[in-house]
PDB file of N, CA and C in Angstrom:
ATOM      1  N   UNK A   1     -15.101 -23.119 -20.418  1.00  0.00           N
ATOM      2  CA  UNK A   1     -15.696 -22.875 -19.124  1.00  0.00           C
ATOM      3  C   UNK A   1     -15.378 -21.429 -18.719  1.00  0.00           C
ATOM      4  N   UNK A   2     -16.703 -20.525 -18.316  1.00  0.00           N
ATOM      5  CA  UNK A   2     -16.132 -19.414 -17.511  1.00  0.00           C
ATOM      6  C   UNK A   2     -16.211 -19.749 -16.130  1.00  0.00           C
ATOM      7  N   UNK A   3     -14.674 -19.169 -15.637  1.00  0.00           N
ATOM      8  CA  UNK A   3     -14.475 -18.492 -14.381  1.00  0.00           C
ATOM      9  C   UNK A   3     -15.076 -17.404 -14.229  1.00  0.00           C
ATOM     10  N   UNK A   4     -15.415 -18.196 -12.573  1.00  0.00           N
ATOM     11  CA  UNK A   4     -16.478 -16.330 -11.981  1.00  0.00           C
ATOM     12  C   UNK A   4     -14.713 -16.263 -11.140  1.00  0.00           C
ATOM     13  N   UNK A   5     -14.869 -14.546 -11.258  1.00  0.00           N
ATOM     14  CA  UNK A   5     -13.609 -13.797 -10.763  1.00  0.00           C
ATOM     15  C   UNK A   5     -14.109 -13.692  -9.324  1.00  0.00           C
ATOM     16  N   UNK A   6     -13.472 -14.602  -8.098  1.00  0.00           N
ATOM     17  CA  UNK A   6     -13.660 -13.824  -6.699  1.00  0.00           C
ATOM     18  C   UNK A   6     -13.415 -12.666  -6.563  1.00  0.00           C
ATOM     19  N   UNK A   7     -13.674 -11.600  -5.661  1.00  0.00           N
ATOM     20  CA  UNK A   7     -12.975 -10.399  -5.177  1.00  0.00           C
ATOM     21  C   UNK A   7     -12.553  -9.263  -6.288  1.00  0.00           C
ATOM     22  N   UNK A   8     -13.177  -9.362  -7.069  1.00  0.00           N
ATOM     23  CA  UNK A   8     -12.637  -8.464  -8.354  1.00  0.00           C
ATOM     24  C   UNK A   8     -12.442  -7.328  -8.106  1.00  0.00           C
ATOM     25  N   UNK A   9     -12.734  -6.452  -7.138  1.00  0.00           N
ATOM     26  CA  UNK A   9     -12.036  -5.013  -6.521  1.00  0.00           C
ATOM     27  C   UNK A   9     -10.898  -5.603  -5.725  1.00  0.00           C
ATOM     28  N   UNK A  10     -10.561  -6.465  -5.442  1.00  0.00           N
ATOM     29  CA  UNK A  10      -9.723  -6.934  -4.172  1.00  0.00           C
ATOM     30  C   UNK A  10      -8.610  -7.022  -5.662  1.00  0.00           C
ATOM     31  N   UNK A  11      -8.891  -7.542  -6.240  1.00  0.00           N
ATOM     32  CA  UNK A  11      -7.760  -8.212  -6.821  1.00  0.00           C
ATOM     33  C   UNK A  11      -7.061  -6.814  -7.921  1.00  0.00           C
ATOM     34  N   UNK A  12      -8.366  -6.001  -8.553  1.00  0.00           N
ATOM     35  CA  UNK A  12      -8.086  -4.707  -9.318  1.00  0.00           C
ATOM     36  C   UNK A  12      -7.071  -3.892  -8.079  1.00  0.00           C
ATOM     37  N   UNK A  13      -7.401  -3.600  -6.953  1.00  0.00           N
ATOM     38  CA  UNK A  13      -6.951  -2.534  -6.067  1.00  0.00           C
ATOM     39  C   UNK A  13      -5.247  -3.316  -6.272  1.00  0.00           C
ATOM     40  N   UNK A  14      -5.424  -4.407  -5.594  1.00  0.00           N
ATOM     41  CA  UNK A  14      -3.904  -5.291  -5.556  1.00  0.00           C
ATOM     42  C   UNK A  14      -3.044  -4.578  -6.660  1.00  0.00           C
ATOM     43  N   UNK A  15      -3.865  -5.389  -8.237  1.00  0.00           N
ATOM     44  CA  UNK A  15      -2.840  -5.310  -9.344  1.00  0.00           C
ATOM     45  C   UNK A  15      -2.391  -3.922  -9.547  1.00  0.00           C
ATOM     46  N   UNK A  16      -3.374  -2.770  -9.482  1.00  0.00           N
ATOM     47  CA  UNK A  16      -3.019  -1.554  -9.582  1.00  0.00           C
ATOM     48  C   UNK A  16      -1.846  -0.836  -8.900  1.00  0.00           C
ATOM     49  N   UNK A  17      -2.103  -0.792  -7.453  1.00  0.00           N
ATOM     50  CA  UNK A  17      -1.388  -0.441  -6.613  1.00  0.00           C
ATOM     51  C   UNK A  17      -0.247  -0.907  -6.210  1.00  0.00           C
ATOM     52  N   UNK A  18       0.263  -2.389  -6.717  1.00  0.00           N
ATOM     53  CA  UNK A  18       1.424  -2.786  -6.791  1.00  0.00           C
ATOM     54  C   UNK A  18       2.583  -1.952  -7.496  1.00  0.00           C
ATOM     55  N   UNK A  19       1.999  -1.598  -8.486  1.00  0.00           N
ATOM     56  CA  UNK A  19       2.682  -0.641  -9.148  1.00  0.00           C
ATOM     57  C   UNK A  19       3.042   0.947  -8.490  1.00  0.00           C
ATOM     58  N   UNK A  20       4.723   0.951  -8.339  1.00  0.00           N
ATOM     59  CA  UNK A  20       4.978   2.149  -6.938  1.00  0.00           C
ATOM     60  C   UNK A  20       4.384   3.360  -8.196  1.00  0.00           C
ATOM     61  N   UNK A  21       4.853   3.409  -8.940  1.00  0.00           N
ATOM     62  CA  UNK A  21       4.616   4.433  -9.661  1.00  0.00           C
ATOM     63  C   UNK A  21       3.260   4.964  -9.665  1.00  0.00           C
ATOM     64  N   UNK A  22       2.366   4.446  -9.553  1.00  0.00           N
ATOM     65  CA  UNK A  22       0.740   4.456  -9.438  1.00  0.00           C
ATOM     66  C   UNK A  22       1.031   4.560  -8.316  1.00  0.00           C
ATOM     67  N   UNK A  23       0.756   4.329  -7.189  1.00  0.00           N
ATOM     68  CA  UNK A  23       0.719   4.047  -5.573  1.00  0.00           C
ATOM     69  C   UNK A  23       1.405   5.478  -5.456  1.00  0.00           C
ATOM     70  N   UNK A  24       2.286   6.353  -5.808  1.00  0.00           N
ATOM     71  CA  UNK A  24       3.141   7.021  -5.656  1.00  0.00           C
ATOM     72  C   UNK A  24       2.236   8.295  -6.069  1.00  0.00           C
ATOM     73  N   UNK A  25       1.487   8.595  -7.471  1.00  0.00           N
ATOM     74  CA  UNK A  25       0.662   9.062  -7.747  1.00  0.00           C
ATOM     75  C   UNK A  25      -0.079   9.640  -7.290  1.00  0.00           C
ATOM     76  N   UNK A  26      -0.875   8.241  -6.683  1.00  0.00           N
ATOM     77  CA  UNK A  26      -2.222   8.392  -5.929  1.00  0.00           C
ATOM     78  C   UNK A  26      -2.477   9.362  -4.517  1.00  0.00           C
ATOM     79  N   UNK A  27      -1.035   8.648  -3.740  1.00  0.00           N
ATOM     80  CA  UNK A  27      -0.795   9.347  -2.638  1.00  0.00           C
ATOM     81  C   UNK A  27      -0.602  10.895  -2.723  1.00  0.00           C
ATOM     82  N   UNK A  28       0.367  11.496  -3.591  1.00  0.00           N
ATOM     83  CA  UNK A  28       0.670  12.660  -4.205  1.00  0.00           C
ATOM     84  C   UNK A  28      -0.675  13.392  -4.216  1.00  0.00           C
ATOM     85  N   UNK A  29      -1.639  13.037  -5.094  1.00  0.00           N
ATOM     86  CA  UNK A  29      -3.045  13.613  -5.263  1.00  0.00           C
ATOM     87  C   UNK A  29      -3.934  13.388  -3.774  1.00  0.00           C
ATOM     88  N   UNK A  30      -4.390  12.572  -4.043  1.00  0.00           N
ATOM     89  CA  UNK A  30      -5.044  12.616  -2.858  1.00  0.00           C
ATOM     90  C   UNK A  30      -4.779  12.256  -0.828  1.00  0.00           C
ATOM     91  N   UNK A  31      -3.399  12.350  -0.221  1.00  0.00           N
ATOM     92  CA  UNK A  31      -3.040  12.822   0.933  1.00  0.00           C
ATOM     93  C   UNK A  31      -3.370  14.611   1.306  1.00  0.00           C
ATOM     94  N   UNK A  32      -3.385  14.794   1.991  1.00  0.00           N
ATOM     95  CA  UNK A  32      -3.502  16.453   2.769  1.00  0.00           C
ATOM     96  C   UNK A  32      -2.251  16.597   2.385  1.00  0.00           C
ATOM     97  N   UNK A  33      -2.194  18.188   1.965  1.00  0.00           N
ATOM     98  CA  UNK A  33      -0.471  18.832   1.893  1.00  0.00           C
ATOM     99  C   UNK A  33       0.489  18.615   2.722  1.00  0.00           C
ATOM    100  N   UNK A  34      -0.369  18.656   4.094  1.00  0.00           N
ATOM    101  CA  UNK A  34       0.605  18.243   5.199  1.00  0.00           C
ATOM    102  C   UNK A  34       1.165  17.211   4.859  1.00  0.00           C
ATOM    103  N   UNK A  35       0.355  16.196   4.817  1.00  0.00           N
ATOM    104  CA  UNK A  35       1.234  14.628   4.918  1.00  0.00           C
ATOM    105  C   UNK A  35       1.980  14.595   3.837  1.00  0.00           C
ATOM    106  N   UNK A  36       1.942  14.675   2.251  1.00  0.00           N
ATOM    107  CA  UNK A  36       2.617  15.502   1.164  1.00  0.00           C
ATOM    108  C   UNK A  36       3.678  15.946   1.233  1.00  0.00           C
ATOM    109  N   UNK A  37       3.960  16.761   2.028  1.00  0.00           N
ATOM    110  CA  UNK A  37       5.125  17.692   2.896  1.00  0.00           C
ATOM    111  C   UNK A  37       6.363  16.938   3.734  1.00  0.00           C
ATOM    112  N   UNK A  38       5.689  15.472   4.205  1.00  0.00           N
ATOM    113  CA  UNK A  38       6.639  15.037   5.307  1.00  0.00           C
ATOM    114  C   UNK A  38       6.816  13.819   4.662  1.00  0.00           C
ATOM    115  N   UNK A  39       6.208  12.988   3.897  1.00  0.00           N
ATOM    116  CA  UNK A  39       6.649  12.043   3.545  1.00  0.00           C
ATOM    117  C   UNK A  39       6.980  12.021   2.386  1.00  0.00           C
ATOM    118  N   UNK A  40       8.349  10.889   2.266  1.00  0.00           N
ATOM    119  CA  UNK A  40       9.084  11.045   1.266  1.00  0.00           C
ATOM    120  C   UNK A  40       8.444   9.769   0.426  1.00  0.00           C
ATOM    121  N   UNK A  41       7.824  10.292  -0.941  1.00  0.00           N
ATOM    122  CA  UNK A  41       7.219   9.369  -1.901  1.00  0.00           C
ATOM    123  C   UNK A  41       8.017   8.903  -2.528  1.00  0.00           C
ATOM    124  N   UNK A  42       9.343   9.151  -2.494  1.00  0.00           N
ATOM    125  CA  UNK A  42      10.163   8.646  -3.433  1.00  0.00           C
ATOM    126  C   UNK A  42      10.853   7.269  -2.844  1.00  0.00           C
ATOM    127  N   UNK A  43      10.389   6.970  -1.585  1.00  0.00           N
ATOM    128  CA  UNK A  43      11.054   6.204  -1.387  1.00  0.00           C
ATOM    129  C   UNK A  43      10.049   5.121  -0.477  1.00  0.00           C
ATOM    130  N   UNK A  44       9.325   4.350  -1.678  1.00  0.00           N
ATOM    131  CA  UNK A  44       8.260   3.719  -1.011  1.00  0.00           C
ATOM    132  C   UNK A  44       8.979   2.294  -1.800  1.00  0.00           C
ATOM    133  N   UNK A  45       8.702   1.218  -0.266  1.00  0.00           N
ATOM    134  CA  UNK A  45       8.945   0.076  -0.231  1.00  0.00           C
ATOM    135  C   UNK A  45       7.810  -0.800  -0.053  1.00  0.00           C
ATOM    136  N   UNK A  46       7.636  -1.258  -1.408  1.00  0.00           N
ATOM    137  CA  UNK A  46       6.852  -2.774  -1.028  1.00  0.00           C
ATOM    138  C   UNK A  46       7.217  -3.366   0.452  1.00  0.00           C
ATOM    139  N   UNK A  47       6.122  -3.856   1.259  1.00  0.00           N
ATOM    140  CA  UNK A  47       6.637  -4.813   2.184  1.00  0.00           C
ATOM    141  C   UNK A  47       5.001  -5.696   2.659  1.00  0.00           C
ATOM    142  N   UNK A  48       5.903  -7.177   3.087  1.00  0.00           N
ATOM    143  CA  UNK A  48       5.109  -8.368   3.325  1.00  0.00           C
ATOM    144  C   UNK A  48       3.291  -8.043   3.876  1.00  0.00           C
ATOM    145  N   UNK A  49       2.645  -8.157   3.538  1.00  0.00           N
ATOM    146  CA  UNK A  49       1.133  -7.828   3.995  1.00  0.00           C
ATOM    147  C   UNK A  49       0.621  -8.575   5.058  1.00  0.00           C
ATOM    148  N   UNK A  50       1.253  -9.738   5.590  1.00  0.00           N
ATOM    149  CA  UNK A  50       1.303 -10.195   6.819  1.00  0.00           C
ATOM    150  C   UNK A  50       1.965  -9.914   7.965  1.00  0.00           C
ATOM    151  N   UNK A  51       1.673  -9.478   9.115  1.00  0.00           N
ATOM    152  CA  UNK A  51       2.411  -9.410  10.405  1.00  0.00           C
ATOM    153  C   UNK A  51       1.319 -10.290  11.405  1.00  0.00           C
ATOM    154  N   UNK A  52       2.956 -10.528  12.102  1.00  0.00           N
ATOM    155  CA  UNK A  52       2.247 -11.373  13.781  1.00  0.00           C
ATOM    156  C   UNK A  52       2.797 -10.109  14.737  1.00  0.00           C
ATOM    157  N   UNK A  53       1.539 -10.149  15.596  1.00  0.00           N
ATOM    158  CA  UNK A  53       1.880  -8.780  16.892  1.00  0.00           C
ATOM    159  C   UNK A  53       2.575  -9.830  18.281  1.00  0.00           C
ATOM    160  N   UNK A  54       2.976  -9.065  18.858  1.00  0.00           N
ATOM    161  CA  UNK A  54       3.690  -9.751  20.123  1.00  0.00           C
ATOM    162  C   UNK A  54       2.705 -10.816  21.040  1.00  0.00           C
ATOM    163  N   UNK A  55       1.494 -10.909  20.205  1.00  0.00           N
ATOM    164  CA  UNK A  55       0.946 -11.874  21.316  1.00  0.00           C
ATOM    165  C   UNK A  55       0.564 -12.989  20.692  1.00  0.00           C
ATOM    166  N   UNK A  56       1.333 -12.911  19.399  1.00  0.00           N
ATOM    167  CA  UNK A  56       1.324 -14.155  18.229  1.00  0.00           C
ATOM    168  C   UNK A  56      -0.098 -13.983  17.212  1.00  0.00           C
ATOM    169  N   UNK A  57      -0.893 -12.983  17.428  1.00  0.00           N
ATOM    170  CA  UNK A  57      -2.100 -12.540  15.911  1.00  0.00           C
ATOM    171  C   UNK A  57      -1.594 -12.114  15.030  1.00  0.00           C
ATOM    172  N   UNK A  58      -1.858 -12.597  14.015  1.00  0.00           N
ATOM    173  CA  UNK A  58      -1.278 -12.317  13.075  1.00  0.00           C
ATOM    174  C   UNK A  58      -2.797 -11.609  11.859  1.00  0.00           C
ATOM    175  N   UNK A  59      -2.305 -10.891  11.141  1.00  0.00           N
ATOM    176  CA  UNK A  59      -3.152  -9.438  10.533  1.00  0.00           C
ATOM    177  C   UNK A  59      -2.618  -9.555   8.969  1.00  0.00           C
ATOM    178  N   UNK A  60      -3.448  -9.045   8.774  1.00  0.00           N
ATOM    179  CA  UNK A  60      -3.318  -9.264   6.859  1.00  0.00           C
ATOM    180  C   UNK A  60      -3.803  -7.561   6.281  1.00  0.00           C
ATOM    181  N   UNK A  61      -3.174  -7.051   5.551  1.00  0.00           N
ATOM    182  CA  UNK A  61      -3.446  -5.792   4.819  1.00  0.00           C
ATOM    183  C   UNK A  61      -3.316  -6.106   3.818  1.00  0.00           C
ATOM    184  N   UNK A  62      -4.465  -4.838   3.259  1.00  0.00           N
ATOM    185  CA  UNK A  62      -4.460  -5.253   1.476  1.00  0.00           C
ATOM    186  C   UNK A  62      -3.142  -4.764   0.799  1.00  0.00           C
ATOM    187  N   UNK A  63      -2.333  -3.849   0.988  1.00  0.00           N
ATOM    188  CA  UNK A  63      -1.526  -3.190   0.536  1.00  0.00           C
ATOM    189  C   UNK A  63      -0.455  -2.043   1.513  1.00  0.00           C
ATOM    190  N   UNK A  64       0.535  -2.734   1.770  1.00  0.00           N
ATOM    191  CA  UNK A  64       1.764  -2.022   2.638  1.00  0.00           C
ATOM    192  C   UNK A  64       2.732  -1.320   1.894  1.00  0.00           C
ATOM    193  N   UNK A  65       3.034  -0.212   2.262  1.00  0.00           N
ATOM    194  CA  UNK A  65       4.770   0.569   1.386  1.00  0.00           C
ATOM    195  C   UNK A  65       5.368   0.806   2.852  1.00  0.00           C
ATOM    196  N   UNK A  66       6.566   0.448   2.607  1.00  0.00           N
ATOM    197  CA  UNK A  66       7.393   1.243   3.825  1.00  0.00           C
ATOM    198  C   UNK A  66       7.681   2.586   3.292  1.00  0.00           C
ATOM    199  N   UNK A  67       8.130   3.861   3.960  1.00  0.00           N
ATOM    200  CA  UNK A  67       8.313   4.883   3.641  1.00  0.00           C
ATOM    201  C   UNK A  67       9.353   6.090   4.826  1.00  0.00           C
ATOM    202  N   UNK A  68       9.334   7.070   4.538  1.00  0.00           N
ATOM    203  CA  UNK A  68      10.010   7.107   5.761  1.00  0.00           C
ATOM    204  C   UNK A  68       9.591   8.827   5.960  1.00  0.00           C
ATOM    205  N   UNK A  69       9.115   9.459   6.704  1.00  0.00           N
ATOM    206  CA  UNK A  69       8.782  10.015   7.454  1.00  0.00           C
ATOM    207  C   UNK A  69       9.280  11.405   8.247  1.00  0.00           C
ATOM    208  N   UNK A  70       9.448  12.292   7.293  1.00  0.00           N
ATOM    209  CA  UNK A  70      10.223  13.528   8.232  1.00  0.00           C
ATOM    210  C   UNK A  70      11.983  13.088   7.917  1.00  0.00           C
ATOM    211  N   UNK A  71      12.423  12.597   7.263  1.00  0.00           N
ATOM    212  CA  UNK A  71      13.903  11.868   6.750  1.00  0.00           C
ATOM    213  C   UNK A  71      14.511  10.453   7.597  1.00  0.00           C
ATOM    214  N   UNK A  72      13.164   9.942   8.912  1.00  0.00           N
ATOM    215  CA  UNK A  72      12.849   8.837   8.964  1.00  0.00           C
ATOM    216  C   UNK A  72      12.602   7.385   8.685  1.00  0.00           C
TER     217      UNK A  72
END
């Protein structure tokens, strides 16, 4: 039996970009120098793709890094 693949960019972008090293890359090349300049790529954190906001909605992203910002 073939499986039809749902979301097959959804799921390519996922598998790719999971990978910091790629994700790390990408940003490097294509961010503005500025942003380049202030954020520290070396120190990118996977984190949960779900949040609830203070009024209990909760939001889904395809892909989160924590990072930190000016030594932030």
């Amino acid at each position: 039996m073939n499986e039809l693949v749902h979301n097959p960019h959804d799921r390519f972008f996922k598998l790719i970009f999971s990978d910091i090293r790629i994700a790390r890359d990408f940003l490097w090349n294509y961010l503005p120098q500025e942003a380049v300049e202030i954020v520290d790529l070396d120190y990118l954190i996977p984190e949960n793709n779900s949040h609830v906001d203070e009024n209990l909605r909760e939001s889904l992203s395809d892909m989160l890094y924590k990072t930190k910002i000016k030594g932030q």
